[in-house]
C-alpha atoms as a PDB file:
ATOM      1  CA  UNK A   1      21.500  13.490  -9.030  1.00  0.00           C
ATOM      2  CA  UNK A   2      18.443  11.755  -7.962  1.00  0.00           C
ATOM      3  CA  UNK A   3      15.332  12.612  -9.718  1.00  0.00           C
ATOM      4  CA  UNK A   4      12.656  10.490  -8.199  1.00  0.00           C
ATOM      5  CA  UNK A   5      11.695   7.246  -6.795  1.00  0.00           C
ATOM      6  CA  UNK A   6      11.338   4.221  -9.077  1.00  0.00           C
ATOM      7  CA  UNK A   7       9.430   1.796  -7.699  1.00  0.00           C
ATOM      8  CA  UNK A   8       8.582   0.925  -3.720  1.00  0.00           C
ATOM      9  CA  UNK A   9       8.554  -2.732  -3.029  1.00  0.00           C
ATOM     10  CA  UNK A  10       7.175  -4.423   0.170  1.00  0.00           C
ATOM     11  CA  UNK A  11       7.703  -8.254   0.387  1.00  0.00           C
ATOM     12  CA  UNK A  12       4.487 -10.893   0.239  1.00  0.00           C
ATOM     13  CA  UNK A  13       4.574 -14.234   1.980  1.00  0.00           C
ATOM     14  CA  UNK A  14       1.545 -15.373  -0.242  1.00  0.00           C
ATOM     15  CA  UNK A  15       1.210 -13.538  -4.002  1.00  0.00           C
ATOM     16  CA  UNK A  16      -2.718 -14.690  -4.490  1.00  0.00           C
ATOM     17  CA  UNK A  17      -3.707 -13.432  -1.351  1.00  0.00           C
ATOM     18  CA  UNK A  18      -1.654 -10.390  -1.253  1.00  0.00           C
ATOM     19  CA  UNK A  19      -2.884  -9.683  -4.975  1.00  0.00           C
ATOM     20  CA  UNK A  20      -7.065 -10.398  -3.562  1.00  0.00           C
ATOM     21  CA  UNK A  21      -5.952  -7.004  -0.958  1.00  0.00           C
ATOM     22  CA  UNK A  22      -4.084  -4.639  -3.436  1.00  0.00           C
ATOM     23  CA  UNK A  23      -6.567  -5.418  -6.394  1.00  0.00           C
ATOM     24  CA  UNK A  24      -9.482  -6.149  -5.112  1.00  0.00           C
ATOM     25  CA  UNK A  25      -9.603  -4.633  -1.730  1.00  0.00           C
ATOM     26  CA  UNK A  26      -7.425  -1.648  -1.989  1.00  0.00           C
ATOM     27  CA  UNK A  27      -8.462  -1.084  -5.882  1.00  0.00           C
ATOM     28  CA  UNK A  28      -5.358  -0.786  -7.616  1.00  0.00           C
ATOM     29  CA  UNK A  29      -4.633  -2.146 -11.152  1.00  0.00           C
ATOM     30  CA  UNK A  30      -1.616  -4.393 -11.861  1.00  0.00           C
ATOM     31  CA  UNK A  31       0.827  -2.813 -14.359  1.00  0.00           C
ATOM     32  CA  UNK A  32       2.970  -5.494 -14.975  1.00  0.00           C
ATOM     33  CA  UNK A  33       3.733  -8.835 -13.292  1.00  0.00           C
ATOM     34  CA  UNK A  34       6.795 -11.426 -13.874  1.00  0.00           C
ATOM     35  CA  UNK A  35       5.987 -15.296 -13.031  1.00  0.00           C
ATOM     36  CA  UNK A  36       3.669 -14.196 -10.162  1.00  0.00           C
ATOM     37  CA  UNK A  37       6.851 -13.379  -8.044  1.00  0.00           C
ATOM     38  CA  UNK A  38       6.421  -9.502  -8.876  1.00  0.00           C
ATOM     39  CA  UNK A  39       3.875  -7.774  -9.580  1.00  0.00           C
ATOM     40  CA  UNK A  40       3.550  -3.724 -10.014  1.00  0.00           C
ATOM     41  CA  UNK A  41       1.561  -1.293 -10.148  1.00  0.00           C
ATOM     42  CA  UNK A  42       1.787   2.430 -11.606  1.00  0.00           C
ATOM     43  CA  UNK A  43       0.312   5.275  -9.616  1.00  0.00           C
ATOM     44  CA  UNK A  44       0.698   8.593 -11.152  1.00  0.00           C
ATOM     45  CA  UNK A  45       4.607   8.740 -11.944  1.00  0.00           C
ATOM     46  CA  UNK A  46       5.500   5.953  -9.503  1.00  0.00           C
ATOM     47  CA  UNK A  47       5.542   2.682  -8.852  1.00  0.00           C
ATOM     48  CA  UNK A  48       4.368   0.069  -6.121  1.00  0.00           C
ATOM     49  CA  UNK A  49       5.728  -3.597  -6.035  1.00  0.00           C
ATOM     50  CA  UNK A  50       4.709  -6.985  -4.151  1.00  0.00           C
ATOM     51  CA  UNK A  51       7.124  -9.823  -4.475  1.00  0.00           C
ATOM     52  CA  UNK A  52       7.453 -13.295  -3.099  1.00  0.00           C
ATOM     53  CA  UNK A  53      11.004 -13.544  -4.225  1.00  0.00           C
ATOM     54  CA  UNK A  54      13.448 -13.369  -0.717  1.00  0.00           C
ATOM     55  CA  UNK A  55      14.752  -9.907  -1.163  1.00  0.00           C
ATOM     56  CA  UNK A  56      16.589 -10.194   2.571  1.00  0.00           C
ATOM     57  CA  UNK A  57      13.373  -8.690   3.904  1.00  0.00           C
ATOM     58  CA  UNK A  58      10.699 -10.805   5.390  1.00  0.00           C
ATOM     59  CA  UNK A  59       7.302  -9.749   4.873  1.00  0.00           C
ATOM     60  CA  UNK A  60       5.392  -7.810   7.541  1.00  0.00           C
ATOM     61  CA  UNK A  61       8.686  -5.963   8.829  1.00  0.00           C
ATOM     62  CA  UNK A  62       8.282  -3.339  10.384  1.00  0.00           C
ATOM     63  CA  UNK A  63      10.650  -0.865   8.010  1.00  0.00           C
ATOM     64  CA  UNK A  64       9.564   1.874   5.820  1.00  0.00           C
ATOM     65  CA  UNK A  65       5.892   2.637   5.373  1.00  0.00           C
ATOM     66  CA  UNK A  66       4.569   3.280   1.759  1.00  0.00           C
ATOM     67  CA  UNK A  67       1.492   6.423   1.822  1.00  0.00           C
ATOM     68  CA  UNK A  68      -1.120   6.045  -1.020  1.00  0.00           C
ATOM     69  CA  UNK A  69      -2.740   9.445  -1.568  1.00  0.00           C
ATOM     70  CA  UNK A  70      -6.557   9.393  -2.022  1.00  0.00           C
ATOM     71  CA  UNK A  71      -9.136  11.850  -2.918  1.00  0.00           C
ATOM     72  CA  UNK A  72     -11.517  11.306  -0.462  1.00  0.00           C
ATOM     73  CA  UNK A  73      -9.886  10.373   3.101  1.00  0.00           C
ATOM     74  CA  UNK A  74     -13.209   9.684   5.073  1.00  0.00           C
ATOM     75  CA  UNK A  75     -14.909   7.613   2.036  1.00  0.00           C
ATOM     76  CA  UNK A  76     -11.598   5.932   1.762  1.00  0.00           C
ATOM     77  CA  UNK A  77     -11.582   4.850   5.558  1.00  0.00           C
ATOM     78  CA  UNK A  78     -15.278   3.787   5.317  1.00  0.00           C
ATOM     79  CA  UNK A  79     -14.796   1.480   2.415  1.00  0.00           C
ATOM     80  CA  UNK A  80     -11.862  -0.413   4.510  1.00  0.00           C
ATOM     81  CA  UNK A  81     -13.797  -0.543   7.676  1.00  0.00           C
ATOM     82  CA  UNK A  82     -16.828  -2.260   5.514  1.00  0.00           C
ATOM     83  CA  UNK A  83     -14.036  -4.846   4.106  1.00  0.00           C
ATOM     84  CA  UNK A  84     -12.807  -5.219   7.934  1.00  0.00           C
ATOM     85  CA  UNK A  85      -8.934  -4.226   6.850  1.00  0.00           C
ATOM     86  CA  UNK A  86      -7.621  -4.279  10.300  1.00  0.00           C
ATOM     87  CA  UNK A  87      -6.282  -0.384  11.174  1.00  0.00           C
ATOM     88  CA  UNK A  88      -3.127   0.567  13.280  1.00  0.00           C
ATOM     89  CA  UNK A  89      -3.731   4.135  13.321  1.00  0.00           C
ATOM     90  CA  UNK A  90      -7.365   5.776  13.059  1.00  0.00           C
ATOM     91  CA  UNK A  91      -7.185   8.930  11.270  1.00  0.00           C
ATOM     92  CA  UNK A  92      -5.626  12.118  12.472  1.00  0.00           C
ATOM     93  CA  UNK A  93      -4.953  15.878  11.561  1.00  0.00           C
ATOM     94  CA  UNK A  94      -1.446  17.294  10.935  1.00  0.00           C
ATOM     95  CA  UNK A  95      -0.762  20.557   9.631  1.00  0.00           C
ATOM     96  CA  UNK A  96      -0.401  19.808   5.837  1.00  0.00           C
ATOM     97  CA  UNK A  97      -2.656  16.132   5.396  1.00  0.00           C
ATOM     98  CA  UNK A  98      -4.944  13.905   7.192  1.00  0.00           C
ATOM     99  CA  UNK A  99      -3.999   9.998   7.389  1.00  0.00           C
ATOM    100  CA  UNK A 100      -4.719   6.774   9.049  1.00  0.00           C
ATOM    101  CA  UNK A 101      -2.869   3.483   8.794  1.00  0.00           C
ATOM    102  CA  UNK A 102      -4.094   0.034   7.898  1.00  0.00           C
ATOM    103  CA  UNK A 103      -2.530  -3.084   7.599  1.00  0.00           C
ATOM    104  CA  UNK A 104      -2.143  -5.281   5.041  1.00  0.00           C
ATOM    105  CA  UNK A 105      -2.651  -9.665   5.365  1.00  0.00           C
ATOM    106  CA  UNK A 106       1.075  -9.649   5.994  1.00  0.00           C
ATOM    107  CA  UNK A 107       1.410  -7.232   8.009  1.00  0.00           C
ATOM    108  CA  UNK A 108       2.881  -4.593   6.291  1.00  0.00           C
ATOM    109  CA  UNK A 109       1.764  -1.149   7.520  1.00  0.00           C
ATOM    110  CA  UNK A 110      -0.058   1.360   4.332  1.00  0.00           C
ATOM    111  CA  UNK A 111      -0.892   4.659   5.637  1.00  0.00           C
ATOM    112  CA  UNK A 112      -3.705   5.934   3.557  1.00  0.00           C
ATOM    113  CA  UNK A 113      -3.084   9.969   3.380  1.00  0.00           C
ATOM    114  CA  UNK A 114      -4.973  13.046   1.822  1.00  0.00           C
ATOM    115  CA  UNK A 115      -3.159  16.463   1.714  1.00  0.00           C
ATOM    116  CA  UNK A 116      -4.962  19.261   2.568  1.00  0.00           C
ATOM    117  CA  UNK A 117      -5.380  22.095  -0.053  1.00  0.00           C
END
Protein backbone atom coordinates (compact mmCIF):
# COMPACT_ATOMS: atom_id res chain seq x y z
CA UNK A 1 0.00 0.00 0.00
CA UNK A 2 1.33 3.33 -0.79
CA UNK A 3 1.30 5.83 1.90
CA UNK A 4 2.82 8.93 0.46
CA UNK A 5 5.35 10.42 -1.73
CA UNK A 6 9.01 10.37 -0.70
CA UNK A 7 10.83 12.71 -2.33
CA UNK A 8 10.21 14.59 -5.98
CA UNK A 9 13.35 15.02 -7.93
CA UNK A 10 13.79 17.27 -11.05
CA UNK A 11 17.25 17.06 -12.78
CA UNK A 12 19.88 20.28 -12.77
CA UNK A 13 22.34 20.85 -15.57
CA UNK A 14 24.33 23.28 -13.22
CA UNK A 15 24.02 22.53 -9.10
CA UNK A 16 25.42 26.27 -8.06
CA UNK A 17 23.14 27.94 -10.15
CA UNK A 18 20.20 25.80 -9.66
CA UNK A 19 20.96 25.99 -5.76
CA UNK A 20 21.26 30.43 -6.20
CA UNK A 21 17.11 29.81 -7.57
CA UNK A 22 15.75 27.23 -4.98
CA UNK A 23 17.66 28.92 -1.98
CA UNK A 24 17.98 32.11 -2.63
CA UNK A 25 15.33 32.99 -5.07
CA UNK A 26 12.57 30.64 -4.31
CA UNK A 27 13.52 30.61 -0.36
CA UNK A 28 13.76 27.16 0.50
CA UNK A 29 16.30 25.64 2.97
CA UNK A 30 18.53 22.69 2.00
CA UNK A 31 17.89 19.60 4.18
CA UNK A 32 20.53 17.54 3.19
CA UNK A 33 22.98 17.43 0.27
CA UNK A 34 25.49 14.49 -0.95
CA UNK A 35 28.80 15.72 -2.91
CA UNK A 36 26.81 18.63 -4.47
CA UNK A 37 25.15 16.04 -6.89
CA UNK A 38 21.87 16.01 -4.62
CA UNK A 39 20.62 18.18 -2.70
CA UNK A 40 17.03 18.13 -0.75
CA UNK A 41 14.90 19.87 0.78
CA UNK A 42 11.97 19.05 3.38
CA UNK A 43 8.65 20.80 3.02
CA UNK A 44 6.12 19.83 5.51
CA UNK A 45 6.13 15.85 5.26
CA UNK A 46 7.78 15.78 1.82
CA UNK A 47 10.58 16.11 0.04
CA UNK A 48 12.05 18.10 -3.05
CA UNK A 49 15.37 17.04 -4.82
CA UNK A 50 17.86 18.71 -7.48
CA UNK A 51 20.52 16.47 -8.85
CA UNK A 52 23.23 16.72 -11.44
CA UNK A 53 23.74 13.02 -11.44
CA UNK A 54 22.19 11.55 -15.15
CA UNK A 55 19.09 9.96 -13.83
CA UNK A 56 17.91 9.16 -17.75
CA UNK A 57 16.15 12.51 -17.55
CA UNK A 58 17.66 15.60 -18.96
CA UNK A 59 17.00 18.68 -17.23
CA UNK A 60 14.29 21.08 -18.41
CA UNK A 61 11.98 18.12 -19.74
CA UNK A 62 8.98 18.74 -20.07
CA UNK A 63 7.47 15.70 -17.66
CA UNK A 64 5.77 16.02 -14.42
CA UNK A 65 5.37 19.40 -12.79
CA UNK A 66 6.15 19.72 -8.98
CA UNK A 67 3.33 22.51 -7.09
CA UNK A 68 4.82 24.33 -4.01
CA UNK A 69 1.93 25.54 -1.85
CA UNK A 70 2.29 29.11 -0.48
CA UNK A 71 0.44 31.22 1.89
CA UNK A 72 0.13 34.18 0.11
CA UNK A 73 -0.38 33.57 -3.83
CA UNK A 74 -0.34 37.32 -4.99
CA UNK A 75 2.76 38.32 -2.59
CA UNK A 76 4.30 35.16 -3.81
CA UNK A 77 3.91 36.18 -7.61
CA UNK A 78 5.12 39.75 -6.82
CA UNK A 79 8.32 38.68 -5.19
CA UNK A 80 9.19 36.50 -8.52
CA UNK A 81 8.22 39.19 -10.90
CA UNK A 82 10.73 41.67 -8.80
CA UNK A 83 13.54 38.77 -9.21
CA UNK A 84 12.43 38.59 -13.09
CA UNK A 85 11.76 34.51 -12.76
CA UNK A 86 10.49 34.13 -16.21
CA UNK A 87 6.50 32.82 -15.92
CA UNK A 88 4.72 30.25 -18.27
CA UNK A 89 1.41 30.62 -16.85
CA UNK A 90 0.12 33.96 -15.07
CA UNK A 91 -2.15 33.14 -12.37
CA UNK A 92 -5.62 31.74 -12.68
CA UNK A 93 -8.80 30.63 -10.67
CA UNK A 94 -10.02 27.00 -10.50
CA UNK A 95 -12.59 25.80 -8.32
CA UNK A 96 -10.51 24.54 -5.30
CA UNK A 97 -6.85 26.83 -5.66
CA UNK A 98 -5.36 29.63 -7.49
CA UNK A 99 -1.84 29.01 -9.33
CA UNK A 100 0.57 30.33 -11.81
CA UNK A 101 3.65 28.68 -13.26
CA UNK A 102 7.23 29.84 -13.40
CA UNK A 103 10.18 28.45 -14.68
CA UNK A 104 13.15 27.56 -13.30
CA UNK A 105 17.12 28.40 -15.06
CA UNK A 106 16.73 24.97 -16.58
CA UNK A 107 13.73 25.01 -17.58
CA UNK A 108 11.86 22.99 -15.47
CA UNK A 109 8.25 24.17 -15.02
CA UNK A 110 7.16 24.96 -10.78
CA UNK A 111 3.65 25.89 -10.52
CA UNK A 112 3.34 28.00 -7.47
CA UNK A 113 -0.37 27.10 -6.00
CA UNK A 114 -2.58 28.34 -2.99
CA UNK A 115 -5.78 26.35 -2.12
CA UNK A 116 -8.63 28.14 -1.39
CA UNK A 117 -10.28 27.70 2.10
Amino acid sequence: MITSIAFTVYPVSNMERARAFYEHVLGLHMTYHYRDEWVEYDLGSSTFAITTTDMGHPPGAKGAVVAFEVSDLDAFVHKMRERAVPFVTEIFDTPVCRMAVIEDPDGNHITIHKRKN
